[in-house]
Structure formats: C-alpha cells, structure tokens
Protein backbone atom coordinates (compact mmCIF):
# COMPACT_ATOMS: atom_id res chain seq x y z
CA UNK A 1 30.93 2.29 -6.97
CA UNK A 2 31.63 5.55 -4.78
CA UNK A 3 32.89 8.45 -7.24
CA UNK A 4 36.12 10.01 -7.03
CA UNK A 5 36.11 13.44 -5.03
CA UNK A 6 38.28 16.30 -6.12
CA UNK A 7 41.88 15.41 -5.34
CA UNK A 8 42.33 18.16 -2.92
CA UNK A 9 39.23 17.52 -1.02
CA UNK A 10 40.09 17.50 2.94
CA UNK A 11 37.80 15.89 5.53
CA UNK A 12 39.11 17.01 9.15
CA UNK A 13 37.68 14.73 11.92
CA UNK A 14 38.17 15.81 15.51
CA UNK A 15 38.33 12.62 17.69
CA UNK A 16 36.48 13.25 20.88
CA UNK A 17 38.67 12.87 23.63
CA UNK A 18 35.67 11.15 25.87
CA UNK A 19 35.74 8.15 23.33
CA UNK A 20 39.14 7.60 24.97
CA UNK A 21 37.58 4.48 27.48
CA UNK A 22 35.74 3.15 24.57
CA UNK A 23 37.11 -0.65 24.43
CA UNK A 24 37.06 -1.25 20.91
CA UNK A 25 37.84 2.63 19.63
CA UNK A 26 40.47 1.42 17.17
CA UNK A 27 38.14 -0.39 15.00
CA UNK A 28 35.32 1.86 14.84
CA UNK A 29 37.95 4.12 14.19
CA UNK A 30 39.34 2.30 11.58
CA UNK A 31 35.53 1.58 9.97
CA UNK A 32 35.29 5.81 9.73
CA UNK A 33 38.39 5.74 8.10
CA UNK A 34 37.37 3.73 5.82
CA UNK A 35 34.60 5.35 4.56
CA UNK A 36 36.26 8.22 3.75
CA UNK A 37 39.68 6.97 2.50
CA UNK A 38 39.03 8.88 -1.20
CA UNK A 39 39.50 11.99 0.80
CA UNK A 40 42.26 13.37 2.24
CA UNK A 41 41.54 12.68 6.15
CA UNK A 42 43.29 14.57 9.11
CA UNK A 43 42.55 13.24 12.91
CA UNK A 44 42.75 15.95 15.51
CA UNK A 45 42.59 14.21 18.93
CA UNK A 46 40.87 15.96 21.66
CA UNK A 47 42.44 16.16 24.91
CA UNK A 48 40.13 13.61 27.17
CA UNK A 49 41.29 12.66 30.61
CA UNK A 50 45.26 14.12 29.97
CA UNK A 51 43.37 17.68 29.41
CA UNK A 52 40.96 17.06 32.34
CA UNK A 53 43.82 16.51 34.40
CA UNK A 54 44.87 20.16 33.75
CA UNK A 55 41.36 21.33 34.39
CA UNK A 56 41.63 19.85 37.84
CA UNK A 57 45.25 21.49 38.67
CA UNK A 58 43.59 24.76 37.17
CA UNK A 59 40.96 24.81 39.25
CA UNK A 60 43.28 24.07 42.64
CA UNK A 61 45.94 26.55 41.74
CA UNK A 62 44.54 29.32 39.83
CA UNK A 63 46.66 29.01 36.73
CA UNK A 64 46.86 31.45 34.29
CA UNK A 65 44.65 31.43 31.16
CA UNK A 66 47.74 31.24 28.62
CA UNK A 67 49.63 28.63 30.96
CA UNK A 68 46.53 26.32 31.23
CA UNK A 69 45.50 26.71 27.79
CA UNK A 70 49.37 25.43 26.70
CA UNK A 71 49.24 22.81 29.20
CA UNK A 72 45.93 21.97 27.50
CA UNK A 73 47.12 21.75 23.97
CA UNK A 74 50.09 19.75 25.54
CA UNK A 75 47.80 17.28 26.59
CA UNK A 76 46.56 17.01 23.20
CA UNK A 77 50.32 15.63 22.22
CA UNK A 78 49.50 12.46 24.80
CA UNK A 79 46.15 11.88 22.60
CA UNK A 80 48.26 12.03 19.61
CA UNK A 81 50.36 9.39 20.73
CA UNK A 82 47.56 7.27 21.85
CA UNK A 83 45.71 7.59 18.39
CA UNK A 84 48.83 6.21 16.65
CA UNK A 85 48.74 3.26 18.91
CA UNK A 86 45.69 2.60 18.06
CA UNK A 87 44.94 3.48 14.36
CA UNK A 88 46.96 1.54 11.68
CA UNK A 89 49.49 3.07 8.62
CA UNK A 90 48.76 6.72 10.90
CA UNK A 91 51.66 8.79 11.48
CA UNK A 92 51.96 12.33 13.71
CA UNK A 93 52.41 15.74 12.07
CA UNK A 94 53.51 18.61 13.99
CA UNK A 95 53.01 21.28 11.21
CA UNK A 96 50.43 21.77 8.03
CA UNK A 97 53.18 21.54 5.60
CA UNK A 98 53.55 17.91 6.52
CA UNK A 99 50.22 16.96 5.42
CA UNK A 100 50.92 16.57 1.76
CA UNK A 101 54.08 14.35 2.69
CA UNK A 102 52.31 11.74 4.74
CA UNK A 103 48.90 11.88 2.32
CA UNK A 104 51.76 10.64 -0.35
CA UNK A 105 52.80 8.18 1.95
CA UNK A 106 49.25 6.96 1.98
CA UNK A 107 49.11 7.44 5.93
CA UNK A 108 46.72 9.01 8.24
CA UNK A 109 48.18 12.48 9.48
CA UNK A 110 47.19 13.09 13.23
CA UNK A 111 47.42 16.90 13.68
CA UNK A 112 49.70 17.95 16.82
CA UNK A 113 49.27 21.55 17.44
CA UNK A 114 51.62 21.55 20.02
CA UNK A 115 55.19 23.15 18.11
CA UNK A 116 53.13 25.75 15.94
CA UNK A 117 49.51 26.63 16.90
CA UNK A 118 50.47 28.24 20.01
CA UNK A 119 52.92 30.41 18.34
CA UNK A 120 50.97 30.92 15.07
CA UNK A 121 47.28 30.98 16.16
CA UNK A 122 44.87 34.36 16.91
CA UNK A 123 42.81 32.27 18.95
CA UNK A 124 41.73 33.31 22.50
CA UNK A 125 43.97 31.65 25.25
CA UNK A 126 41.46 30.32 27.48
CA UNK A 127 38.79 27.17 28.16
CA UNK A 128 36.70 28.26 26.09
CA UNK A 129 38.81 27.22 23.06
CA UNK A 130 39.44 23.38 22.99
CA UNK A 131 40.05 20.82 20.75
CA UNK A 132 37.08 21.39 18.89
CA UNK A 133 38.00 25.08 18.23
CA UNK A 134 40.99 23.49 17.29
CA UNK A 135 40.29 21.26 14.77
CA UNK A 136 37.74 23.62 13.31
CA UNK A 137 40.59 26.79 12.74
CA UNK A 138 42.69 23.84 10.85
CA UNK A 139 40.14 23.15 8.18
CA UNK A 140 39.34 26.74 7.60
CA UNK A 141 43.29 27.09 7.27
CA UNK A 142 43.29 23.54 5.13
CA UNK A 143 40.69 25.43 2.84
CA UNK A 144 38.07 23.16 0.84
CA UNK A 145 37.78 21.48 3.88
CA UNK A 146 34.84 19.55 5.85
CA UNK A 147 34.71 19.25 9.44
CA UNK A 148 33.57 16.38 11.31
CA UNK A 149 33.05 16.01 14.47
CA UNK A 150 33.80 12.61 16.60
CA UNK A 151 31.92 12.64 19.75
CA UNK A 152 30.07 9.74 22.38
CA UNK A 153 26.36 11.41 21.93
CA UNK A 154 24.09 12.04 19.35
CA UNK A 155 22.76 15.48 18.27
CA UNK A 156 19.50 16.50 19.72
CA UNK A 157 16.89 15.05 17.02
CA UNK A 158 15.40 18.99 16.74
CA UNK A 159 17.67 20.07 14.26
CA UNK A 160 19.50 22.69 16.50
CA UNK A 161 21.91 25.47 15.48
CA UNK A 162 25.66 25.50 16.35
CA UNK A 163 24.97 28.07 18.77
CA UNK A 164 22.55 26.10 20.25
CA UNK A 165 24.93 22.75 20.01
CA UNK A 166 27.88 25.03 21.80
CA UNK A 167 25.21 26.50 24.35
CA UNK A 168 24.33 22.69 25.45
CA UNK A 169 28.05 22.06 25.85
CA UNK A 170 28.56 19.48 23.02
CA UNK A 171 31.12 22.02 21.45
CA UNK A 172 33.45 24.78 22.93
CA UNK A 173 31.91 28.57 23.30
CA UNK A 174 34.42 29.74 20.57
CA UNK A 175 33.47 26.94 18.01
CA UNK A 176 29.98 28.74 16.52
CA UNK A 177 32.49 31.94 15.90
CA UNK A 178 34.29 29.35 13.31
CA UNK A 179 31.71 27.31 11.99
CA UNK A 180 30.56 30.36 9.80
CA UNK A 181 33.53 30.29 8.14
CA UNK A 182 32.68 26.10 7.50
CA UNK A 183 30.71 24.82 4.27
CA UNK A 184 30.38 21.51 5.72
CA UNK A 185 30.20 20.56 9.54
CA UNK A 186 29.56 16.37 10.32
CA UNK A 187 28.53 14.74 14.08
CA UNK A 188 28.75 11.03 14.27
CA UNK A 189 28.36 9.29 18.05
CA UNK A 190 31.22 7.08 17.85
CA UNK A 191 29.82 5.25 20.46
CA UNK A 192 26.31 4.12 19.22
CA UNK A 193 26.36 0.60 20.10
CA UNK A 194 25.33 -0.14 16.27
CA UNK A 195 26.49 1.22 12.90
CA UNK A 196 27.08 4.96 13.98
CA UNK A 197 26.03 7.13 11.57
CA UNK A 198 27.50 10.90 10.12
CA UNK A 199 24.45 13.46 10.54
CA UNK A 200 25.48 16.36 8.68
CA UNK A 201 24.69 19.94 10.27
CA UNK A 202 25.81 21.74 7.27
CA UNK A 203 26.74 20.07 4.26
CA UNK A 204 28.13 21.79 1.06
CA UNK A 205 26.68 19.61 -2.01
CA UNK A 206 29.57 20.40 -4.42
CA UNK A 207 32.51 19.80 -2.15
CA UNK A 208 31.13 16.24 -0.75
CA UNK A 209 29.76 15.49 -4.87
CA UNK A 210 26.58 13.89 -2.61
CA UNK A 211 28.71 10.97 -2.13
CA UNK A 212 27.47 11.04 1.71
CA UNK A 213 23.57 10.90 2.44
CA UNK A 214 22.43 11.65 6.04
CA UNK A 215 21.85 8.11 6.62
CA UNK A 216 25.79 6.73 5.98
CA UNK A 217 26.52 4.48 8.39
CA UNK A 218 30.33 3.06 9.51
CA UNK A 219 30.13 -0.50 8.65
CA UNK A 220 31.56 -1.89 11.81
C-alpha cells in the first residue's frame, strides 16, 4: 500500500507540447495521473505546434521579443484547452489561488498563465523562456513543490547536469537558472512505446517520503 504524502505536497508536471501528435496521449496521460493522485498534481501544457506557429511568424516578421513571447504564452491557452479535452475530471485555472478550489473539487488544475504571468512574472521576455521555464517558476512559487518534466525522449543515460540537459536543447536556456531553486526535478519520455518510466534528476528524499524509486513505471 503506497503511504500517504504530506497533504500539501505539490507535484507540477509540464506536458511537453511535442507529445501533442501522440495518438493515444490521453491515456498515458491518464496512467501518470494516476500514479501520483495522493499528491496534489498541476499540468502545465507546453505550447507544441500553436507556439511553433508563432516561431515561424517571428522569424518572417521580426516581432518583438515581448510581443512574441505573449503570443507564445497565448498559445499555451490553445494547449490548455486541448489537455481538458483530453484528460478526464481536469478543469483550467487561470490564477494560483484557484488551485486549492479545484484540488477540493478533486479535479486536475491545468495552469493557464495567460491572465497573470505576463503581468506578474520577472522572467525575461524572450525564446529563451518557454513552457518549461514556465512550469518550473510555478513550483518554486507553489513552494514544497516537485517538478516533472513530460517530454517524447529519454535523458542521455550519462547522468548529465541541467546545464548540460538545457545546452542539448531538451529544456529552455533560462530553465538551469530555476532548477537551483528545485529540490526535486523528474523526466519521463511519455512516448516510450512501453511502460515509461520517471528518472529523477534531483530528488528530495523527505518531500517524495521514497514513495517513487528510479525505476516507477506508468502502468499503461
């Protein structure tokens, strides 16, 4: 029998927006969510093809770094919605003091930063904050929070750092400036074709009570 976590325990998962085009994304989903429904889980969606579109129009018209980096967290509204399609009893929040009320609800909160993280967050307006950025500045906000990361490859076998992890593009350039602020950082490839499985880059013992080993795999 798993063992109860501390009550305010927070896991935030960032949902890779390149896991968009995977067929059968709202069950895997649904098998992550499941192993970790003791916790208090938060999806942040990343932007995938709605953000890439505003890559594309940056690139052809030279757009401003604040004005693509909006457009860019707009896009991240469209991923919202799609993650709600797809992931059952899951309901948007546009702010972090609606948390608590859909976590009562028993609900899965998908994190829109669209209405108050432009206006309320010191991070740098440009590409090289996204999603995962993002999702990282909410736990350290959330406090007692872990961070995993949703993505469609696995980690280098190596053991590498973040900065090495941000350097080969699997994260944003800003992301390794959060991460020291994070106890506990996940990676799970969403899209292994078998049981994916959490590898944890940093894990803080006392937060997670060990319930987690390196080897826990999303029974799918």
């Amino acid at each position: 029998m798993r063992s109860h976590p501390p009550r305010d325990s927070v896991i935030v998962a960032k949902v890779g927006g390149s896991l968009f085009t995977l067929p059968d994304l709202s069950r895997r989903l649904g098998g992550f969510i499941e192993l970790f429904e003791q916790y208090r889980l938060v999806l942040v969606p990343g932007g995938g093809m709605f953000a890439e579109a505003v890559r594309t129009v940056d690139k052809i018209h030279g757009l401003s770094a604040k004005a693509s980096h909006e457009l860019a967290i707009q896009a991240m509204s469209m991923s919202c919605q799609l993650l709600e399609q797809l992931i059952e009893n899951s309901v948007i929040v546009h702010a972090v003091e609606d948390l608590d009320a859909a976590w009562k609800e028993q609900k899965v909160p998908i994190y829109d930063p669209r209405r108050s993280f432009c206006k309320q967050s010191e991070l740098p307006a440009s590409w090289d904050v996204t999603s995962d950025s993002i999702a990282a500045s909410l736990a350290i906000h959330l406090g007692d929070s872990s961070l995993i990361l949703l993505k469609s490859t696995d980690l280098p076998d190596d053991d590498p750092s973040i900065e090495q992890i941000s350097a080969g593009g699997l994260v944003d350039a800003y992301f390794p400036k959060l991460a020291e602020s994070l106890a506990s950082i996940g990676w799970c490839n969403l899209r292994n074709q078998y049981n994916p499985r959490c590898r944890w880059i940093r894990k803080d013992e006392l937060l997670l009570e060990s319930r987690f080993k390196e080897s826990d795999e999303i029974d799918l």
